[in-house]
Protein backbone atom coordinates (compact mmCIF):
# COMPACT_ATOMS: atom_id res chain seq x y z
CA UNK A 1 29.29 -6.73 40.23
CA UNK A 2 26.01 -4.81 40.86
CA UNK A 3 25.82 -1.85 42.76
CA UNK A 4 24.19 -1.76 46.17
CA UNK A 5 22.74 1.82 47.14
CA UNK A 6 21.50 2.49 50.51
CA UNK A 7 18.69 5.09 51.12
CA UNK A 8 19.60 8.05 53.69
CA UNK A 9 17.75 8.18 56.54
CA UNK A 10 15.27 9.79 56.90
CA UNK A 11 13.75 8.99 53.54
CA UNK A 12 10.29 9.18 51.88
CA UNK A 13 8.20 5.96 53.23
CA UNK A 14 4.39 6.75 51.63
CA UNK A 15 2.88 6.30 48.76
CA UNK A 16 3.78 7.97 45.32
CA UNK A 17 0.88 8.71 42.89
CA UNK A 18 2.85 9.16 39.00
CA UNK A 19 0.54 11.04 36.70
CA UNK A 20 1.12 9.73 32.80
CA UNK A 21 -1.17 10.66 29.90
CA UNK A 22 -0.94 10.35 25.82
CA UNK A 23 2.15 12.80 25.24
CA UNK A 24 4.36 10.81 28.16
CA UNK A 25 7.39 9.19 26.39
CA UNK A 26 10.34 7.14 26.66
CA UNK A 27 12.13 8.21 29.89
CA UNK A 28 8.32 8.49 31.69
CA UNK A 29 7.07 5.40 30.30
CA UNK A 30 10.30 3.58 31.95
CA UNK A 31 10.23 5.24 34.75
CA UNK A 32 6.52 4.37 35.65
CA UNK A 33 6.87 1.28 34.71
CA UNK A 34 9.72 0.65 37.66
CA UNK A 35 7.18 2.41 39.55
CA UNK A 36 4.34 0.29 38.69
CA UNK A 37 6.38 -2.73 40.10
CA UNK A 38 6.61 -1.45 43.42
CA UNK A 39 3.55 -1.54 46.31
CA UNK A 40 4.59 2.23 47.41
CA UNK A 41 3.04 4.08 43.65
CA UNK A 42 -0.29 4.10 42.35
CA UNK A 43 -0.14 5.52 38.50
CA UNK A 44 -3.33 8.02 37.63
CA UNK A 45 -3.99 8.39 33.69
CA UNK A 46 -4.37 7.50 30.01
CA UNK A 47 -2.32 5.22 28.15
CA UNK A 48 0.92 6.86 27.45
CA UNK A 49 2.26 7.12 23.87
CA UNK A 50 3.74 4.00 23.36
CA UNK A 51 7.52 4.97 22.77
CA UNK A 52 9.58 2.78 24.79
CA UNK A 53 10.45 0.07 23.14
CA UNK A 54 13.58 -1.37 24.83
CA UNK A 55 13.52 -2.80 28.09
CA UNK A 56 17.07 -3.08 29.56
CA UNK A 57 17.95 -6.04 31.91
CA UNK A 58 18.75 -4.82 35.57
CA UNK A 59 17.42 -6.11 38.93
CA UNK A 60 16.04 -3.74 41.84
CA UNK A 61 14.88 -4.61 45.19
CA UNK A 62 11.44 -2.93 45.95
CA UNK A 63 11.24 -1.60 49.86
């Protein structure tokens, strides 16, 4: 059964800019990537290093 969060209120509605360069790996790349998928981030930068290989199944609704 997947776990439902619900964001406190208040919370953070604008927009997110993620800066990444060459030396961002693993965690970063993954987490920009998520990122990247929603409307509410805009990522700034040069391609990252290239370490994340794996890409773990999950699903996550984007507000």
């Amino acid at each position: 059964m997947p776990e439902v969060l619900t964001p406190a209120k208040p919370h953070y509605a604008g927009k997110v800019v993620i800066l990444v360069d060459e030396v961002s790996q693993s965690r970063a790349e993954y987490t920009s990537m998520v990122f990247r998928a929603s409307l509410h981030a805009i990522i700034v930068g040069s391609t990252t290093a290239g370490g994340f290989v794996r890409c773990p199944r999950f699903s996550f609704v984007l507000c």
